[in-house]
N, C-alpha and C. Protein backbone atom coordinates (compact mmCIF):
# COMPACT_ATOMS: atom_id res chain seq x y z
N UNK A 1 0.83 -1.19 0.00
CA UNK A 1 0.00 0.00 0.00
C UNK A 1 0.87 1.25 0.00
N UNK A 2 0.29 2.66 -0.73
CA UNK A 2 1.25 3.47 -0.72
C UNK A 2 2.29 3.31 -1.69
N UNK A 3 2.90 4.84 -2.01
CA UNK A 3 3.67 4.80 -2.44
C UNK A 3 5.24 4.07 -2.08
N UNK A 4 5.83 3.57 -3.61
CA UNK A 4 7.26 2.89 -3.30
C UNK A 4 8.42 3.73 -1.86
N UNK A 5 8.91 2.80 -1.27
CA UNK A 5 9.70 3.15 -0.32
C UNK A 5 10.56 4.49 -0.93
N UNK A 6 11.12 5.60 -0.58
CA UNK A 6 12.51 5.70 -1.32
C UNK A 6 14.07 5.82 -0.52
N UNK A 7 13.88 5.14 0.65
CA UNK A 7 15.09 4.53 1.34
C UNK A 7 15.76 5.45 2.06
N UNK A 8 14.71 6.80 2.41
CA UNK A 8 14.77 7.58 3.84
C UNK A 8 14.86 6.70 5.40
N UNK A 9 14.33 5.97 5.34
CA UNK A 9 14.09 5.31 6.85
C UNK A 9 15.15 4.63 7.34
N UNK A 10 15.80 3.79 6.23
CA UNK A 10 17.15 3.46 6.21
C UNK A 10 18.27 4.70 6.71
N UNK A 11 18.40 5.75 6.35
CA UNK A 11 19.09 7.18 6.71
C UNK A 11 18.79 7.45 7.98
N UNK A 12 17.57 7.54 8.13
CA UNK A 12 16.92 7.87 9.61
C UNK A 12 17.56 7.01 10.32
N UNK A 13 17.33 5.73 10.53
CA UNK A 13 18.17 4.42 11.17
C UNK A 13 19.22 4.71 12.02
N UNK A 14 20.53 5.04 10.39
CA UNK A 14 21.56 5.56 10.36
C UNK A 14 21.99 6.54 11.62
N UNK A 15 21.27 7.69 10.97
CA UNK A 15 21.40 8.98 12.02
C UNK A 15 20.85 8.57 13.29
N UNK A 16 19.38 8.01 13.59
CA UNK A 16 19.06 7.35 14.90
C UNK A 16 20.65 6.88 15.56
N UNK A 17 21.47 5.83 15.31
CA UNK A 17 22.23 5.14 15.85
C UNK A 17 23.05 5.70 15.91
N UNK A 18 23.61 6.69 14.81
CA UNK A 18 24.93 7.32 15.09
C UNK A 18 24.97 8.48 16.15
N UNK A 19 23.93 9.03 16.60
CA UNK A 19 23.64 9.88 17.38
C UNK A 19 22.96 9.52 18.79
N UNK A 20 21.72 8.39 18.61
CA UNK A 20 21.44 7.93 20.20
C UNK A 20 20.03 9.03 20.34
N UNK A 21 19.48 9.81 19.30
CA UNK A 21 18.61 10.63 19.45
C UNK A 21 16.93 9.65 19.34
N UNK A 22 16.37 10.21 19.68
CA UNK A 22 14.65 9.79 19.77
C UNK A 22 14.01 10.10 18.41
N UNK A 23 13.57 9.51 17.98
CA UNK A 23 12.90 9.29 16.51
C UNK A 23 12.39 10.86 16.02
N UNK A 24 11.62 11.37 17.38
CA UNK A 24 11.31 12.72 17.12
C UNK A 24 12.27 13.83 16.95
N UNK A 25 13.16 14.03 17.42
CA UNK A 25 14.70 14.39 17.70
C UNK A 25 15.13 14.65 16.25
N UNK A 26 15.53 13.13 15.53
CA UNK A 26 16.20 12.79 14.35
C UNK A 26 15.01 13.47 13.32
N UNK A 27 14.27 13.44 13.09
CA UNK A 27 13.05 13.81 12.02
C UNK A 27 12.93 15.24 11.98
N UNK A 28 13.61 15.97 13.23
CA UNK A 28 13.18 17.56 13.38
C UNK A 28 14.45 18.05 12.94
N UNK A 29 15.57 17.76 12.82
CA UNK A 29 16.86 18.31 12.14
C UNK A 29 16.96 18.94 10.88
N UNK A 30 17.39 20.02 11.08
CA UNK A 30 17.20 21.51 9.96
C UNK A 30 18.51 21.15 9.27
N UNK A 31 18.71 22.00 8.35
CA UNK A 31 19.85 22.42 7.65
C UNK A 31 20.91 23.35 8.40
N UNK A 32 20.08 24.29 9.16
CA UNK A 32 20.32 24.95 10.19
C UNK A 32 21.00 24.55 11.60
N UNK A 33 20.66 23.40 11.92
CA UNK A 33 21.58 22.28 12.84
C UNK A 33 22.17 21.65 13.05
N UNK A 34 22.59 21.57 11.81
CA UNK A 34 24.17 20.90 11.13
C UNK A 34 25.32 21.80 10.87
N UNK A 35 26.19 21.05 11.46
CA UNK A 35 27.93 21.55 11.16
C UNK A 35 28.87 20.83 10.88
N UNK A 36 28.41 20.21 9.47
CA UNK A 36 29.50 19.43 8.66
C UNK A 36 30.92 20.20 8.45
N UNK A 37 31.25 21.06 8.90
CA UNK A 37 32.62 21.42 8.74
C UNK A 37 33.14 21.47 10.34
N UNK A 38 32.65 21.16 11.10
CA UNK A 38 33.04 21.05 12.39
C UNK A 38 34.14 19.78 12.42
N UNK A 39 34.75 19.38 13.72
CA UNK A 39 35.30 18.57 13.43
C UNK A 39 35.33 17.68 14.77
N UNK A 40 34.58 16.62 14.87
CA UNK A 40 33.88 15.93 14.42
C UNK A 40 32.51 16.91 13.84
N UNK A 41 32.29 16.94 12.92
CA UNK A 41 30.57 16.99 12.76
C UNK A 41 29.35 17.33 13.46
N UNK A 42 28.90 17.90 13.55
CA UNK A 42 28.33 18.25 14.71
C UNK A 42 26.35 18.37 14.59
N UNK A 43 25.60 17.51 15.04
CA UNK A 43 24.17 18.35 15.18
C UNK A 43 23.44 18.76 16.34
N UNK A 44 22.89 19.80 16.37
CA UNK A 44 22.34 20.49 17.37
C UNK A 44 20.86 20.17 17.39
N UNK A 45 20.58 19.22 18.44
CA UNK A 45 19.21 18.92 18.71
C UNK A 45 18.71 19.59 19.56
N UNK A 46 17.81 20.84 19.20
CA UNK A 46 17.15 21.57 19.40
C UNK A 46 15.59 21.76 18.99
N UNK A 47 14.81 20.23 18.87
CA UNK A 47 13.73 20.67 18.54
C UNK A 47 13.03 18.71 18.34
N UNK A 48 11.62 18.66 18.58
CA UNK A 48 11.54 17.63 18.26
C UNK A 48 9.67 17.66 17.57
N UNK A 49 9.47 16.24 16.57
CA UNK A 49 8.38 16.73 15.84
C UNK A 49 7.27 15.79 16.47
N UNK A 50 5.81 16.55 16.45
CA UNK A 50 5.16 16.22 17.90
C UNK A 50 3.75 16.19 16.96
N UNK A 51 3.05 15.03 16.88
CA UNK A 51 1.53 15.02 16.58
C UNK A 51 0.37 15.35 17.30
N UNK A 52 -0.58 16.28 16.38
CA UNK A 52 -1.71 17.01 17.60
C UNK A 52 -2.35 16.25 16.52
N UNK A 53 -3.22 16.00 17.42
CA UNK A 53 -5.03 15.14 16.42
C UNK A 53 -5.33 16.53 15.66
N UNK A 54 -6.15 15.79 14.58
CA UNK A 54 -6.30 17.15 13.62
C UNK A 54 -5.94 18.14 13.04
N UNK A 55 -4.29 18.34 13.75
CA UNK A 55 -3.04 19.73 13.50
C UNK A 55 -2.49 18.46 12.48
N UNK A 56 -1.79 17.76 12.62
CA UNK A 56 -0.99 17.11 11.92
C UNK A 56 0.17 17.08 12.68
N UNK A 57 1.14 16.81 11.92
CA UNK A 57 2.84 16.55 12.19
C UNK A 57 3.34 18.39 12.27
N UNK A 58 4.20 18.54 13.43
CA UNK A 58 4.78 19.78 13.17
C UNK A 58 5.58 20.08 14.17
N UNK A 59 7.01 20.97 14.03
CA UNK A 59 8.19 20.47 14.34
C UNK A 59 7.91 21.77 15.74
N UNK A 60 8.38 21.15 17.12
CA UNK A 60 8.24 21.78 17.94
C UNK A 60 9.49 22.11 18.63
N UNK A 61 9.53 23.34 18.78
CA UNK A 61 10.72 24.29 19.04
C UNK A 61 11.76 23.97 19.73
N UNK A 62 11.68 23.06 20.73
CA UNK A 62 12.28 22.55 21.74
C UNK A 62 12.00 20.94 22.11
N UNK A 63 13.46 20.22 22.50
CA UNK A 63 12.79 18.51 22.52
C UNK A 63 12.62 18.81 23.62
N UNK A 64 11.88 16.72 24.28
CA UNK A 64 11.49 16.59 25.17
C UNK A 64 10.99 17.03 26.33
N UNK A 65 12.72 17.72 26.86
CA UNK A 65 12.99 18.33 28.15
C UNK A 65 13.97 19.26 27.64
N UNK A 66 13.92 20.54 28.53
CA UNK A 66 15.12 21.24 28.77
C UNK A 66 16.51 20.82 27.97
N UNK A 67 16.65 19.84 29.40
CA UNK A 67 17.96 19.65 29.00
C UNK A 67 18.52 18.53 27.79
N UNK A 68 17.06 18.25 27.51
CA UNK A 68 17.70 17.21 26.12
C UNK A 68 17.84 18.45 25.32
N UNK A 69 18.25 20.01 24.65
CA UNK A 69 18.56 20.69 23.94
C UNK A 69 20.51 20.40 24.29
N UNK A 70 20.80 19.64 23.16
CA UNK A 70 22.33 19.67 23.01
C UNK A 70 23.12 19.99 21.95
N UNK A 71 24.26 19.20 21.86
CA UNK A 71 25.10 19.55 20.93
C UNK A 71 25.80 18.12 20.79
N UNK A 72 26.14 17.23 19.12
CA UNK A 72 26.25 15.68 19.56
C UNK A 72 27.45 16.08 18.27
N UNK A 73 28.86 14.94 18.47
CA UNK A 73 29.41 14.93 17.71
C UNK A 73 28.83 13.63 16.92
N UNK A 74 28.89 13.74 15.51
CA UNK A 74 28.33 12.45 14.43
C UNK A 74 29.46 11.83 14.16
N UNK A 75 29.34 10.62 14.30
CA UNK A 75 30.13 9.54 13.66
C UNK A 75 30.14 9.60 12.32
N UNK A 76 31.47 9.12 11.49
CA UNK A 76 31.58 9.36 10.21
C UNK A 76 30.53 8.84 9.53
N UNK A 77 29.80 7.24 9.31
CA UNK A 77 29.07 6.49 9.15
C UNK A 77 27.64 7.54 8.88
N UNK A 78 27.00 8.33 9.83
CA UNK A 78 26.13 8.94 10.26
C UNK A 78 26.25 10.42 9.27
N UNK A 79 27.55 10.90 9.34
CA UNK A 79 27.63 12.15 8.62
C UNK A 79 27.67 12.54 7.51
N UNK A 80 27.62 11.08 7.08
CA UNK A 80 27.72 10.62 5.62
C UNK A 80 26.33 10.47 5.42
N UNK A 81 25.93 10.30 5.57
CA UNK A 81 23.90 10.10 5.41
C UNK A 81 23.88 11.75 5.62
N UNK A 82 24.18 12.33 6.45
CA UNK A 82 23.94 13.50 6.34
C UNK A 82 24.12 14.29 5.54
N UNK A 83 25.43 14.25 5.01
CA UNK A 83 25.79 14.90 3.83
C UNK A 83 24.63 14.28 2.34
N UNK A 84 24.25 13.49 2.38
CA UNK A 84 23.99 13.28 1.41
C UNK A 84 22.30 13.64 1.13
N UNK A 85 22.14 14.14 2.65
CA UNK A 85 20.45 14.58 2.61
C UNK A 85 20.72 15.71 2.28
N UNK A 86 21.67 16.51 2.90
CA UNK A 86 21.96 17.62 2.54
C UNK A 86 21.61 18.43 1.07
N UNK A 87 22.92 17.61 0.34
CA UNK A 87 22.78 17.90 -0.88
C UNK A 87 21.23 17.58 -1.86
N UNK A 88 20.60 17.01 -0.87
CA UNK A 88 19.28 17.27 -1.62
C UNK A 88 18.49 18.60 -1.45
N UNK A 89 18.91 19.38 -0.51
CA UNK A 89 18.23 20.47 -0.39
C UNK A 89 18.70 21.93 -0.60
N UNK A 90 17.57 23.12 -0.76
CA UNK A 90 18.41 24.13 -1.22
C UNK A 90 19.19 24.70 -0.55
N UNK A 91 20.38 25.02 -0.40
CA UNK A 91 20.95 25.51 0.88
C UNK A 91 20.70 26.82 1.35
N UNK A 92 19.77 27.80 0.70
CA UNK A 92 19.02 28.54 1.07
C UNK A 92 18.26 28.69 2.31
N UNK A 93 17.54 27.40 2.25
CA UNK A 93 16.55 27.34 2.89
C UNK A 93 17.22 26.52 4.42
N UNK A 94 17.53 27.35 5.58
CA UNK A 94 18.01 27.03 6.54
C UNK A 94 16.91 26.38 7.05
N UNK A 95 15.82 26.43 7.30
CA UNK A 95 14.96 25.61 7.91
C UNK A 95 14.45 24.47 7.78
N UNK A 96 14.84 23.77 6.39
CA UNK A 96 14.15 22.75 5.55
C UNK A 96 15.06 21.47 6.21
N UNK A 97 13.72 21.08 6.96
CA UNK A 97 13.91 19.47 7.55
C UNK A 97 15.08 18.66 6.48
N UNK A 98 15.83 18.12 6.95
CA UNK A 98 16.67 17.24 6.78
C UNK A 98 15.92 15.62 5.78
N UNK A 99 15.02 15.45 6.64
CA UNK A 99 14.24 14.32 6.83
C UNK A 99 12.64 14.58 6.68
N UNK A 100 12.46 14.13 4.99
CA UNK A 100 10.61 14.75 5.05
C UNK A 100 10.23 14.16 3.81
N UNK A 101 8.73 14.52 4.20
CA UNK A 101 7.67 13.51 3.25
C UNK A 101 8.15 13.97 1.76
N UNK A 102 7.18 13.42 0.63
CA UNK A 102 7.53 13.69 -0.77
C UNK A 102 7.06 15.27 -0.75
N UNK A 103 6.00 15.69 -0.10
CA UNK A 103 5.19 17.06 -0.35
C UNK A 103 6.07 17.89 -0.09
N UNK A 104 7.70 17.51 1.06
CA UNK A 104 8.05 18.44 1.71
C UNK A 104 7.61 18.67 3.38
N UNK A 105 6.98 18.50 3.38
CA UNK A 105 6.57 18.64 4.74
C UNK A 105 6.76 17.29 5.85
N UNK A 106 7.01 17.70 7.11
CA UNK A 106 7.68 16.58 8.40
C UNK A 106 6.84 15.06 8.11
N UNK A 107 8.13 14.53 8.62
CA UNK A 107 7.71 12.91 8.45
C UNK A 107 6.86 12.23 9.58
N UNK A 108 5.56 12.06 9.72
CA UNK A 108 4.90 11.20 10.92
C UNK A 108 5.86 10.59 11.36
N UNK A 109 6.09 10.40 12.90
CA UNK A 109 6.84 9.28 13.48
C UNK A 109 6.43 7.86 13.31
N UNK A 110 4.87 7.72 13.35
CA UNK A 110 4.25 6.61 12.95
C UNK A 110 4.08 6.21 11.61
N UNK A 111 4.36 6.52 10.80
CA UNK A 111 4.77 6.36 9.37
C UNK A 111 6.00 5.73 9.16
N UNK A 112 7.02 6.31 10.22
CA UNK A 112 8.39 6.15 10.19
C UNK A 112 8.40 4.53 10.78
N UNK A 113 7.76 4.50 11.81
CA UNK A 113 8.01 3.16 12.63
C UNK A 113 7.00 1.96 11.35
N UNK A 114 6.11 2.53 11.25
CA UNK A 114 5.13 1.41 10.49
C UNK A 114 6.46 1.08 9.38
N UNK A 115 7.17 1.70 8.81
CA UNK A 115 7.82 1.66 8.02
C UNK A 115 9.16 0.77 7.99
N UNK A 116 9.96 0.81 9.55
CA UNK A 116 10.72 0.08 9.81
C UNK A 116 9.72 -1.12 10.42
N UNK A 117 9.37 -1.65 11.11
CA UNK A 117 8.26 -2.77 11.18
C UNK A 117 7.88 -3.48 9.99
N UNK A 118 8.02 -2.84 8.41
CA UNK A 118 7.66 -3.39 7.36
C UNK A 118 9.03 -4.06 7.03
N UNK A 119 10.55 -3.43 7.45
CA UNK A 119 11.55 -3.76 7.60
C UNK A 119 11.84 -4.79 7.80
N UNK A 120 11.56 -4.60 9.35
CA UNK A 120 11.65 -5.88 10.00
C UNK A 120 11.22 -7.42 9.69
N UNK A 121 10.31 -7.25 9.31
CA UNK A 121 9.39 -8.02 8.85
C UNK A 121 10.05 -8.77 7.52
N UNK A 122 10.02 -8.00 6.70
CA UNK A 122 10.98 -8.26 5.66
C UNK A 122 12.29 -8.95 5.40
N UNK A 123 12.64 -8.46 6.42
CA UNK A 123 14.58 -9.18 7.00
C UNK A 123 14.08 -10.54 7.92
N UNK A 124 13.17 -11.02 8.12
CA UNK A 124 12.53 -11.50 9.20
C UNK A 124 13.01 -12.06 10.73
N UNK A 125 13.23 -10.52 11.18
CA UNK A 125 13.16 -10.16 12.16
C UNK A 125 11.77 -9.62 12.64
N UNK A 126 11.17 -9.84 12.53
CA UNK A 126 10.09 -9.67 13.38
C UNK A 126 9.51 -10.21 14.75
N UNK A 127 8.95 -9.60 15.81
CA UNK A 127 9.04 -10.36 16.97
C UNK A 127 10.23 -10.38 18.19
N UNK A 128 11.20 -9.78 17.37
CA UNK A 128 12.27 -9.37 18.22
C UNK A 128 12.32 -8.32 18.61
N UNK A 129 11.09 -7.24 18.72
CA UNK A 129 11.34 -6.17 19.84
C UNK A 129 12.63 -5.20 19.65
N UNK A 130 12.50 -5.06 18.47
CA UNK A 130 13.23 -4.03 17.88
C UNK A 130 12.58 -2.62 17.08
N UNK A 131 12.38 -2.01 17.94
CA UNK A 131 11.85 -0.58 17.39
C UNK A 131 13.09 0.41 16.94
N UNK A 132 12.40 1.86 17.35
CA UNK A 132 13.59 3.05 16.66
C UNK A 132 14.41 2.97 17.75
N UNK A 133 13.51 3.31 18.97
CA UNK A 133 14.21 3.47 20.26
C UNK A 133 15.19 2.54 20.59
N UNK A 134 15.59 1.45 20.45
CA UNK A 134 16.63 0.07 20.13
C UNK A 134 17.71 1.08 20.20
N UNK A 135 17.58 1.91 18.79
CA UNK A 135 19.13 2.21 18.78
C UNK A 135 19.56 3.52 19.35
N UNK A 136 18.40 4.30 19.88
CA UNK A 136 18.58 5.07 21.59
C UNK A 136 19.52 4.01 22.55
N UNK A 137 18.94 2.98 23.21
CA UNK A 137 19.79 2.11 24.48
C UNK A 137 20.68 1.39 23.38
N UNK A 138 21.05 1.43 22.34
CA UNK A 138 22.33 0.53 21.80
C UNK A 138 23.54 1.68 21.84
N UNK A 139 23.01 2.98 21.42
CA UNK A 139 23.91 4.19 21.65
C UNK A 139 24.62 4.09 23.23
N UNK A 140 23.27 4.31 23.83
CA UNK A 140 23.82 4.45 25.54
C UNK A 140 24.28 3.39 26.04
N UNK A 141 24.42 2.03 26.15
CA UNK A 141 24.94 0.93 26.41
C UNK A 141 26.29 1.02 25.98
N UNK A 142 26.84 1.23 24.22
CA UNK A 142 28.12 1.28 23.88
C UNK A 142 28.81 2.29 24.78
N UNK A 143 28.15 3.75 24.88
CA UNK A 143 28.60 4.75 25.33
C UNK A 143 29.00 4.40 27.04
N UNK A 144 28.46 3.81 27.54
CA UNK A 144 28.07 3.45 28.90
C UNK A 144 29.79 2.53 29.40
N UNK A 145 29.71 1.06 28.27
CA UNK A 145 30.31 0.03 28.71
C UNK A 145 31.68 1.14 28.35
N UNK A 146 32.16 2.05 26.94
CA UNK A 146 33.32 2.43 26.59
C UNK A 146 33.88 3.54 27.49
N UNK A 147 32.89 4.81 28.27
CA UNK A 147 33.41 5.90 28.13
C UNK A 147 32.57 6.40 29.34
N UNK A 148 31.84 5.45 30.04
CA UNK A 148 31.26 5.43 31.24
C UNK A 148 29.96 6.37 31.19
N UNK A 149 29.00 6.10 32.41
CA UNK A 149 27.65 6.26 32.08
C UNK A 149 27.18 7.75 32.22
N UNK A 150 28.08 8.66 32.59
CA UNK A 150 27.97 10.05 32.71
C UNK A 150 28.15 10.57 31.20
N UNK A 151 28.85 9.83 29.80
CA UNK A 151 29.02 10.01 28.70
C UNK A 151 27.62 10.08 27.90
N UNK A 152 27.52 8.94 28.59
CA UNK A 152 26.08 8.18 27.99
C UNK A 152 24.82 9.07 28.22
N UNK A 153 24.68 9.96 29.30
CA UNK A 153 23.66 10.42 29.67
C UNK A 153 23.75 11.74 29.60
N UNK A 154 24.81 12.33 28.92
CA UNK A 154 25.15 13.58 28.27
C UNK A 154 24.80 13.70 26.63
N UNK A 155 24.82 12.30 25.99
CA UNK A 155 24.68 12.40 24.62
C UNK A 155 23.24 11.81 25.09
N UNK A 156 22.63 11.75 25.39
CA UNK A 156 21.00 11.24 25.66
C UNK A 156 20.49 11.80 25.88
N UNK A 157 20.78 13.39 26.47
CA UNK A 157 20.51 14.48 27.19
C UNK A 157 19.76 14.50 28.64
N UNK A 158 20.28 13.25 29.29
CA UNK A 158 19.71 13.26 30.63
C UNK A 158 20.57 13.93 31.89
N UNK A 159 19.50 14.57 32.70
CA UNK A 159 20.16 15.42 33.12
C UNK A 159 20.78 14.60 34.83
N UNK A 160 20.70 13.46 34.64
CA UNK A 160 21.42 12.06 35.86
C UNK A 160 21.96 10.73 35.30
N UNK A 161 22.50 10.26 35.63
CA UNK A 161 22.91 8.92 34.65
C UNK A 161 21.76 8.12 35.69
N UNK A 162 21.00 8.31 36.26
CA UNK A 162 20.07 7.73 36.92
C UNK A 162 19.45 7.00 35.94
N UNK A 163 18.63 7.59 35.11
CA UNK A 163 17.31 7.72 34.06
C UNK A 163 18.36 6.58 33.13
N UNK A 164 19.42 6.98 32.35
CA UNK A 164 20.47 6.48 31.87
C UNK A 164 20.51 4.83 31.86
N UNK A 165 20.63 4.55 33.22
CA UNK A 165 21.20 2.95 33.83
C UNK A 165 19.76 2.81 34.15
N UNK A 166 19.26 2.85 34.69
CA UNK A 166 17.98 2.42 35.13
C UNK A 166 16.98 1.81 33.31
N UNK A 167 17.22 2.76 32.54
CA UNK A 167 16.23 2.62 31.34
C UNK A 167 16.92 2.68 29.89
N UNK A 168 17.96 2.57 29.90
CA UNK A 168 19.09 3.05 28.30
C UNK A 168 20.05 1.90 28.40
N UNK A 169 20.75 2.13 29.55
CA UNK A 169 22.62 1.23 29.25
C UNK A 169 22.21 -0.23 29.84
N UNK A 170 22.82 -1.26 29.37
CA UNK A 170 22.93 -2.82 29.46
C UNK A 170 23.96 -2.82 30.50
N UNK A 171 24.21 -3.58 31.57
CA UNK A 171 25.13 -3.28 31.79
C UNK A 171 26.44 -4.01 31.39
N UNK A 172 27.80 -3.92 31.34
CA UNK A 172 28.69 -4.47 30.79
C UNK A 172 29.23 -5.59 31.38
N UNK A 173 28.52 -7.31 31.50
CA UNK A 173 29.13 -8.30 31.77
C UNK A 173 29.81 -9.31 31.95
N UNK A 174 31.14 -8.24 31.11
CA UNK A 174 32.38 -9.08 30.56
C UNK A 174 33.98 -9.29 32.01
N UNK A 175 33.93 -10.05 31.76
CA UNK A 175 34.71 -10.60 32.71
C UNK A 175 36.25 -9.53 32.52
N UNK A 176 35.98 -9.04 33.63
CA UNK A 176 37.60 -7.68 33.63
C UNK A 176 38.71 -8.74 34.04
N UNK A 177 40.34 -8.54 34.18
CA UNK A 177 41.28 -9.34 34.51
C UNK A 177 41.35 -8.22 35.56
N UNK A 178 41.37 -6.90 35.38
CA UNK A 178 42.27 -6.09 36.25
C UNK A 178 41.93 -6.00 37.65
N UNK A 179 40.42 -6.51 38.26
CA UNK A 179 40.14 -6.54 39.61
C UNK A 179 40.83 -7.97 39.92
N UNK A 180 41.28 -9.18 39.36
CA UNK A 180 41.56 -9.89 39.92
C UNK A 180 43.20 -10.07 40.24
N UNK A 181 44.02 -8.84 39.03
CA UNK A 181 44.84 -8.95 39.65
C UNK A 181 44.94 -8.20 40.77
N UNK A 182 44.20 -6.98 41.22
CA UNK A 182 44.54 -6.06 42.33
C UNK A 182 44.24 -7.10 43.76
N UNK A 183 43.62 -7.96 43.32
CA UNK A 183 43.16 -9.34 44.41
C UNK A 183 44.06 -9.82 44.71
N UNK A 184 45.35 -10.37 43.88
CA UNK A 184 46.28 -10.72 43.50
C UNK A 184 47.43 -10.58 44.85
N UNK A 185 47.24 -9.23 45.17
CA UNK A 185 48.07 -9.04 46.20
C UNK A 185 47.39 -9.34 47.72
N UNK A 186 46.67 -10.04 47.52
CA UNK A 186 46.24 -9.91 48.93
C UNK A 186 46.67 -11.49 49.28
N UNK A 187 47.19 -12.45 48.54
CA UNK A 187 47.69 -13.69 48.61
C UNK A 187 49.08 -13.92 49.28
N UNK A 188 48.71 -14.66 50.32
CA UNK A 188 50.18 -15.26 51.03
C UNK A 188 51.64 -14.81 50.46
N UNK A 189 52.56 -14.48 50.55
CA UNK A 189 53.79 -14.90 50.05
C UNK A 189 54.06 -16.08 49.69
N UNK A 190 54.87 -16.47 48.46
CA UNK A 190 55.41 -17.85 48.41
C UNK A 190 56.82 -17.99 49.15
């Protein structure tokens, strides 16, 4: 049903994971919030896109919370999708969503998900409890196990690593050597 895919959602994905942002988050990104000459790369999530019954889809000034308004460095992988949405648009137009329907205008989130779900399905993965948000806690988990959970809950924009560990990061259950050698010394002399 509907028109042919044209392999936006796949991009979205992309940027979802390379960033750790909320579906609404990723869909509200301007031309204006990008700094591909930065170094790393840089987008400024400042805004997220929010459905009213009867209003439609429309991009609201500010995400979530407060303090989810940040600043995220992009992974190369990620900036590369970016660049390439880019160049689809006029660079004139600082405001023009990144990420949007054929008319031009913001992408339903539920469009977006029905869309990866058709994905899923497809790859058959289905049933495995893999939504957008997946690659929200796959962000914060990597971020968590590599660079510790105060990292994690800075690029998530939480304002405690509370929220973080409690609901985002896995925790990391790989067997360390280095507590067992500090154990090490607590053994008899030979």
């Amino acid at each position: 049903m509907g028109p042919r895919s044209d392999g936006q959602v796949r991009d979205i994905i992309e940027v979802m994971l390379g960033t750790a942002t909320r579906i609404g988050e990723a869909l509200a990104l301007r031309q204006c919030d990008v700094d591909m000459d930065a170094d790393p790369p840089r987008v400024n999530i400042s805004g997220t896109l929010v459905v009213h019954n009867g209003a439609g889809v429309h991009r609201q000034e500010h995400p979530k919370t407060h303090e989810s308004n940040r600043v995220i460095g992009v992974p190369p992988f990620a900036a590369e999708v970016i660049r390439q949405r880019l160049a689809l648009l006029d660079p004139d137009d600082a405001e023009h969503l990144i990420f949007y329907s054929r008319m031009g205008t913001p992408l339903a989130p539920y469009n977006v998900r029905r869309t990866f779900r058709e994905i899923l399905r497809n790859a058959g993965l289905e049933g495995l409890n893999i939504t957008p948000h997946s690659f929200r806690r796959t962000g914060a988990t990597l971020l968590a196990n590599e660079l510790g959970m105060q990292a994690a809950a800075d690029m998530l924009g939480h304002t405690s690593t509370s929220t973080t560990k409690a609901h985002y990061a896995e925790p990391d259950r790989t067997v360390k050597s280095e507590p067992a050698d500090v154990m090490q010394r607590l053994a008899p002399p030979s």
